[in-house]
Protein backbone atom coordinates (compact mmCIF):
# COMPACT_ATOMS: atom_id res chain seq x y z
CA UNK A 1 67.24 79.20 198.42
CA UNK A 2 64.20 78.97 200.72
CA UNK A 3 60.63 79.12 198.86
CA UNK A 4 59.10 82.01 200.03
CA UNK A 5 55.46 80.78 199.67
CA UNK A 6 55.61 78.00 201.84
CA UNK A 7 57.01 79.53 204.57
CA UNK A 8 55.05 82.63 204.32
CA UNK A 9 52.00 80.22 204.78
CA UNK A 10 52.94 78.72 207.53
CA UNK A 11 53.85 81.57 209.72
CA UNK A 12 51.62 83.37 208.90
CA UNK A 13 48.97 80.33 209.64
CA UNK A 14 50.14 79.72 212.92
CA UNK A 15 50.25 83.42 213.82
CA UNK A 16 46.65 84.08 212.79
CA UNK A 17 45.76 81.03 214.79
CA UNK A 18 47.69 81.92 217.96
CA UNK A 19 45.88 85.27 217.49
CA UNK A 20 42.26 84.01 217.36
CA UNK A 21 42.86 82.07 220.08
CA UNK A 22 44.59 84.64 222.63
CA UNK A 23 41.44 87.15 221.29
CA UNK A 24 39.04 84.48 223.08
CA UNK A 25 41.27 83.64 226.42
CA UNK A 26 43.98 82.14 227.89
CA UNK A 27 46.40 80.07 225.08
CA UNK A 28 46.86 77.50 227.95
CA UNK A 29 42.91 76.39 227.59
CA UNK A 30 44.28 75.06 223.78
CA UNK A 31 47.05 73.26 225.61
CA UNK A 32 46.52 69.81 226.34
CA UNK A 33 49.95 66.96 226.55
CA UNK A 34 48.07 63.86 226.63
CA UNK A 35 46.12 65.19 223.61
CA UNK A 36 49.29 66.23 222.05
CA UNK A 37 50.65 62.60 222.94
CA UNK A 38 47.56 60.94 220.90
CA UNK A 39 47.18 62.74 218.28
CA UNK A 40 51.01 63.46 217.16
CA UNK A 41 52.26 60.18 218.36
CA UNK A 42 49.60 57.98 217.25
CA UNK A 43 50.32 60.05 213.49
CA UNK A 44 53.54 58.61 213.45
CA UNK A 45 52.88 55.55 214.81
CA UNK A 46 50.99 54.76 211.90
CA UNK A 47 52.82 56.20 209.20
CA UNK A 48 55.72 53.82 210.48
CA UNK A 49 53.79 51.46 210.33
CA UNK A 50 52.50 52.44 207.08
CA UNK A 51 56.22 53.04 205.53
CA UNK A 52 59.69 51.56 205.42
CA UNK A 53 61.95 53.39 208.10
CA UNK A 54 64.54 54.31 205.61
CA UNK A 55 61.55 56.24 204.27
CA UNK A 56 60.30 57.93 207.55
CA UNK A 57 63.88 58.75 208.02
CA UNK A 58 63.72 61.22 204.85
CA UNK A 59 61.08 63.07 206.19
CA UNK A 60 63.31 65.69 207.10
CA UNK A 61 64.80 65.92 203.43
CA UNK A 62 61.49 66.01 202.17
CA UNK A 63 60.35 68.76 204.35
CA UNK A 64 63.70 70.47 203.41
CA UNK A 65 62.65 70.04 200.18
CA UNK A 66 59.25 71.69 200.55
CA UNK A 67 60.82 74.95 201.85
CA UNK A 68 63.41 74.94 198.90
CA UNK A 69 63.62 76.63 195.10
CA UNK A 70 63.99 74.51 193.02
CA UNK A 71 68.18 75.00 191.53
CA UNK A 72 67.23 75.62 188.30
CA UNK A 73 64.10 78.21 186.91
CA UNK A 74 62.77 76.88 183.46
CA UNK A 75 64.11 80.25 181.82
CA UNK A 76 67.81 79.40 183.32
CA UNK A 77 67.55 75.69 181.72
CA UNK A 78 66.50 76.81 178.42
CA UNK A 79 69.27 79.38 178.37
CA UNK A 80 71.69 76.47 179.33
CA UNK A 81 70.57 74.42 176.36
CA UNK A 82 71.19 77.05 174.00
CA UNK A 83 74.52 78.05 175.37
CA UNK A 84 74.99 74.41 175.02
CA UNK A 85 73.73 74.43 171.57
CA UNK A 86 76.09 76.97 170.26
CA UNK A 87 79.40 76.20 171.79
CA UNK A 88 78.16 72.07 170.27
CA UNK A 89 77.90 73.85 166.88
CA UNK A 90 80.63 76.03 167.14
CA UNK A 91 83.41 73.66 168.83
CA UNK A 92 81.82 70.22 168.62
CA UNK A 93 80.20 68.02 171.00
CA UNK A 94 83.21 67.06 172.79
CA UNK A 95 83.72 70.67 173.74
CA UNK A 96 80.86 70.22 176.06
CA UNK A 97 83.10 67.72 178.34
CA UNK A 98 84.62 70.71 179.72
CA UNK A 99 81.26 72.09 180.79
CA UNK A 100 80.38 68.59 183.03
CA UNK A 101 82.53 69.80 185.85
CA UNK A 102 80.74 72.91 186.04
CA UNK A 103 77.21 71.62 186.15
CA UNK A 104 75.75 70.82 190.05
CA UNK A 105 72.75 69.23 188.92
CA UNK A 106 73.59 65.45 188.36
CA UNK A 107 70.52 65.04 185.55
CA UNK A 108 72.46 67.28 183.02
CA UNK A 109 75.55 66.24 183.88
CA UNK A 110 74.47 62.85 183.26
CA UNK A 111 73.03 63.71 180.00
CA UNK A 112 75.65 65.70 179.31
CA UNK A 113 78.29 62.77 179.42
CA UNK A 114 75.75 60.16 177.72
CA UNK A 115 75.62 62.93 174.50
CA UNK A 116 79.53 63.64 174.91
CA UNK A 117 80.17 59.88 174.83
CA UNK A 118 78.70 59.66 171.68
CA UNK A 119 75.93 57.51 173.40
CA UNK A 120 72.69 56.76 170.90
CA UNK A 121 69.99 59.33 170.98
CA UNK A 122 67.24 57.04 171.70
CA UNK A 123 68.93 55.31 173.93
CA UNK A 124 70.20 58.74 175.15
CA UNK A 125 65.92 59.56 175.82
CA UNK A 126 65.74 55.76 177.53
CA UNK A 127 67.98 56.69 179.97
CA UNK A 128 67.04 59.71 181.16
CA UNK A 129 63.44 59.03 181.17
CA UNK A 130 64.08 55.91 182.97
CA UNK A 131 65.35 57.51 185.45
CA UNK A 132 63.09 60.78 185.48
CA UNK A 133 60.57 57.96 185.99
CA UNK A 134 61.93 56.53 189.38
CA UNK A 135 62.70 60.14 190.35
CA UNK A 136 58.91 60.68 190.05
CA UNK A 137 58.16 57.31 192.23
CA UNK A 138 60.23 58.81 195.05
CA UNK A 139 58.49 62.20 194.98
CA UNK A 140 55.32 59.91 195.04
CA UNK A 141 56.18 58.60 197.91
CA UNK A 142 57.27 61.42 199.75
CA UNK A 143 54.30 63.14 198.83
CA UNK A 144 52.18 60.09 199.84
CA UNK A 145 54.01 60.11 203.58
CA UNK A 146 52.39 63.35 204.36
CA UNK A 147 49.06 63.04 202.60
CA UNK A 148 48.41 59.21 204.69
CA UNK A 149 49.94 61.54 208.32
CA UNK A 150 47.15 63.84 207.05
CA UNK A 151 44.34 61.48 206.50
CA UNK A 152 45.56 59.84 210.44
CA UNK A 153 45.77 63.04 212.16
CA UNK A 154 42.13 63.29 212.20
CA UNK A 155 41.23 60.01 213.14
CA UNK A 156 43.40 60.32 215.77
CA UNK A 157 41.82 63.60 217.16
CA UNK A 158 38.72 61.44 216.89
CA UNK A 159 39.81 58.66 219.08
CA UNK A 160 41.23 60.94 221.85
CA UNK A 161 37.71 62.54 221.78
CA UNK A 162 36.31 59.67 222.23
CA UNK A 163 39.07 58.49 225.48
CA UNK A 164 38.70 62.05 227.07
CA UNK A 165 34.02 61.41 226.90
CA UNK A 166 34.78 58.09 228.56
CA UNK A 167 36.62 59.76 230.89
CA UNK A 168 34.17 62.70 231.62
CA UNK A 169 31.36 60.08 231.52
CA UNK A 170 32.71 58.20 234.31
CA UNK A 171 32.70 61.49 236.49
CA UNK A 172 29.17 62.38 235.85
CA UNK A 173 27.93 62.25 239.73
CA UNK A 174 30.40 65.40 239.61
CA UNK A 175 28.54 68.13 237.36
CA UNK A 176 31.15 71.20 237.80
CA UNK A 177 33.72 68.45 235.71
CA UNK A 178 31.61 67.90 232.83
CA UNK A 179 32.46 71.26 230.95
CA UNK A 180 36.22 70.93 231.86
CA UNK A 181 36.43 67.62 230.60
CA UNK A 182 34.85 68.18 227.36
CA UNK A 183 36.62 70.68 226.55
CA UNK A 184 39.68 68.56 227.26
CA UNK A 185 37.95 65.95 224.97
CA UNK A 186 37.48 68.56 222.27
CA UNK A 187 40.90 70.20 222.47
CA UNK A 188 42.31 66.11 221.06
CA UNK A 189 39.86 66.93 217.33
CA UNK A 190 40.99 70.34 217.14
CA UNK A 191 44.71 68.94 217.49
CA UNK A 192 44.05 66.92 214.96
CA UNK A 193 42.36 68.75 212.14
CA UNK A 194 45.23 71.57 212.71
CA UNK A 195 47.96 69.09 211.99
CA UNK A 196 46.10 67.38 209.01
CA UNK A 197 44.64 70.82 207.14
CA UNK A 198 48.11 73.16 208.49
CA UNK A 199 50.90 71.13 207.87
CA UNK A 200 50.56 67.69 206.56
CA UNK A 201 48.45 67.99 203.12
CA UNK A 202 49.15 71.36 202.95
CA UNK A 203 52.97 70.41 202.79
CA UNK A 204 51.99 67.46 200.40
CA UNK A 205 50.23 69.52 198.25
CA UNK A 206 53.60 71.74 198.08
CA UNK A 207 55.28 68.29 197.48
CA UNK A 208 52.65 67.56 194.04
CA UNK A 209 53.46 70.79 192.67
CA UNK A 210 57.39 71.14 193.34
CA UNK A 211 57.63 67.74 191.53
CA UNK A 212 55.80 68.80 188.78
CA UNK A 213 57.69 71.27 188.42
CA UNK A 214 60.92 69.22 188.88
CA UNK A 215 59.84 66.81 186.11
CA UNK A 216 59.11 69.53 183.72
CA UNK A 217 62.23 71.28 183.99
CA UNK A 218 64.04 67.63 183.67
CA UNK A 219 61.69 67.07 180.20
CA UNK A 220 63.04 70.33 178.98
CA UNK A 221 66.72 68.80 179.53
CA UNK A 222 65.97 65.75 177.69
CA UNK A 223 64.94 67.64 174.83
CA UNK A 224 67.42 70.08 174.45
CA UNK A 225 70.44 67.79 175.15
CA UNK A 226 68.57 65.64 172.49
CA UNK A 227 68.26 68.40 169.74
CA UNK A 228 71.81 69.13 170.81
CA UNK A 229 73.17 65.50 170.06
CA UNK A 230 71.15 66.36 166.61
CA UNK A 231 73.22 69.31 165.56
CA UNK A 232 69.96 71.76 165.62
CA UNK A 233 70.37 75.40 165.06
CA UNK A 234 70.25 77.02 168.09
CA UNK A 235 67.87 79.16 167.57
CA UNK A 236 65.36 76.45 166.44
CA UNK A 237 66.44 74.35 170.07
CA UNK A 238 65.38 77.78 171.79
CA UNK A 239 61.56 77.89 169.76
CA UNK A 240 61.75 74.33 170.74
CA UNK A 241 62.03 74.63 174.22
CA UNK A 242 60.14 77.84 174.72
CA UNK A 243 56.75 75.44 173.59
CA UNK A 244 57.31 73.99 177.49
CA UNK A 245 56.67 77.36 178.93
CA UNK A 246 53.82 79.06 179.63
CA UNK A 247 52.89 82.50 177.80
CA UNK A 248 54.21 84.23 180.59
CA UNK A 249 57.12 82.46 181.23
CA UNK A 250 57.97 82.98 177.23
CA UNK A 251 57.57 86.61 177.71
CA UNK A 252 59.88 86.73 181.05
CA UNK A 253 62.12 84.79 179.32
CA UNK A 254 62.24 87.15 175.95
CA UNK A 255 62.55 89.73 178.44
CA UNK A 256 65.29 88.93 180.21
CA UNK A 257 67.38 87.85 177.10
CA UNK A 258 66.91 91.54 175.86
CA UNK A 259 68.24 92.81 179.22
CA UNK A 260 71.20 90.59 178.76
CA UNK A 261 71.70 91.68 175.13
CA UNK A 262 71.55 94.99 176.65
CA UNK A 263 74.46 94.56 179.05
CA UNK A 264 76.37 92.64 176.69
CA UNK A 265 76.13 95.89 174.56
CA UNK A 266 76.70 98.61 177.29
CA UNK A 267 79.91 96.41 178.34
């Protein structure tokens, strides 16, 4: 499912900015290929550079990733763990084995498994936060990919500037090239602050909060599947988890368990 924010933003970015610019003239002033050349390949130059390739290589997944819901809200996980939480205290934790192969998301079925095994709760909590700590390195780095193409972009801009004044300066026994060429010159900075303030921190801004996100939502796993392994009423698990949400969130979530107790009671 596509996240409606980001691409709203940049449409609608690019659109108002195609706009302005038709309002003053011709879009084909703004168009310049060596400038594009500099500024966008000089960007990834150095973020190659900069990275691994096996990480530049994921920037499409990460982008991907930007653009995409997250597969779980925090009001669908906490209804999970409860769901969980009865059928544990109802049928035993081994009745949750046959909810594994049901479960897309590979962090609860992992924990899942480790609880259904019989696994130690602490090191049940080891586990998982071991490895909700590497998933947080790799959205670091992800994140860190766009925000260093963002911090080049500039620069870039800058030094293509800079190449298209030399240029002019050389012609300067010509007058009727110097406004041409400047704005040639110019056209390489305004490539490069579009890129850097559009797209790239922009999108690693997205990145920061989607992983926050992410990590929350994986924190609310750990501790239901933990006060799961303990046998906790689940009614207590639910109060439990709620304390991760928001006020709002606690009230969307109340409300939408009273719609389903409402449909549960019409059927």
């Amino acid at each position: 499912m596509l996240d409606l924010s980001t691409i709203i933003g940049l449409v609608s970015g690019i659109v108002l900015f195609l706009v302005a610019l038709r309002a003053g003239g011709p879009l084909g002033t703004f168009y310049s290929t060596s400038s594009l050349l500099i500024v966008l390949g000089g960007t990834i130059s150095a973020a190659i550079i900069s990275y691994p390739l096996e990480q530049i290589k994921q920037m499409i997944k990460t982008i991907k990733k930007t653009i995409s819901k997250n597969n779980f809200s925090s009001s669908e996980i906490i209804t999970l763990m409860v769901r969980f939480s009865e059928k544990a205290r109802r049928e035993g934790l081994l009745s949750l084995e046959d909810e594994i192969t049901e479960i897309e998301d590979n962090f609860i079925k992992k924990g899942v498994q480790l609880v259904v095994d019989g696994t130690d709760p602490e090191l049940v909590r080891n586990i998982l936060e071991t490895e909700l700590a590497f998933l947080e390195d790799r959205h670091k780095l992800g994140r860190g990919l766009f925000e260093t193409m963002g911090s080049y972009a500039p620069a870039f801009g800058m030094a293509g500037t800079l190449i298209g004044l030399i240029r002019m300066l050389e012609n300067l026994d010509n007058p009727d090239t110097i406004g041409p060429g400047l704005a040639v010159a110019l056209i390489t900075t305004f490539y490069g602050v579009i890129l850097a303030n559009l797209f790239f921190n922009p999108l690693a801004a997205k990145l920061k909060v989607k992983s926050s996100e992410e990590i929350l939502l994986k924190e609310v796993v750990i501790e239901g599947l933990l006060s799961i392994q303990a046998g906790e009423n689940p009614r207590i698990v639910e109060e439990k988890l709620k304390a991760f949400l928001a006020p709002s969130d606690r009230e969307n979530l109340k409300n939408k368990k009273a719609g389903d107790d409402l449909n549960e009671a019409a059927e």
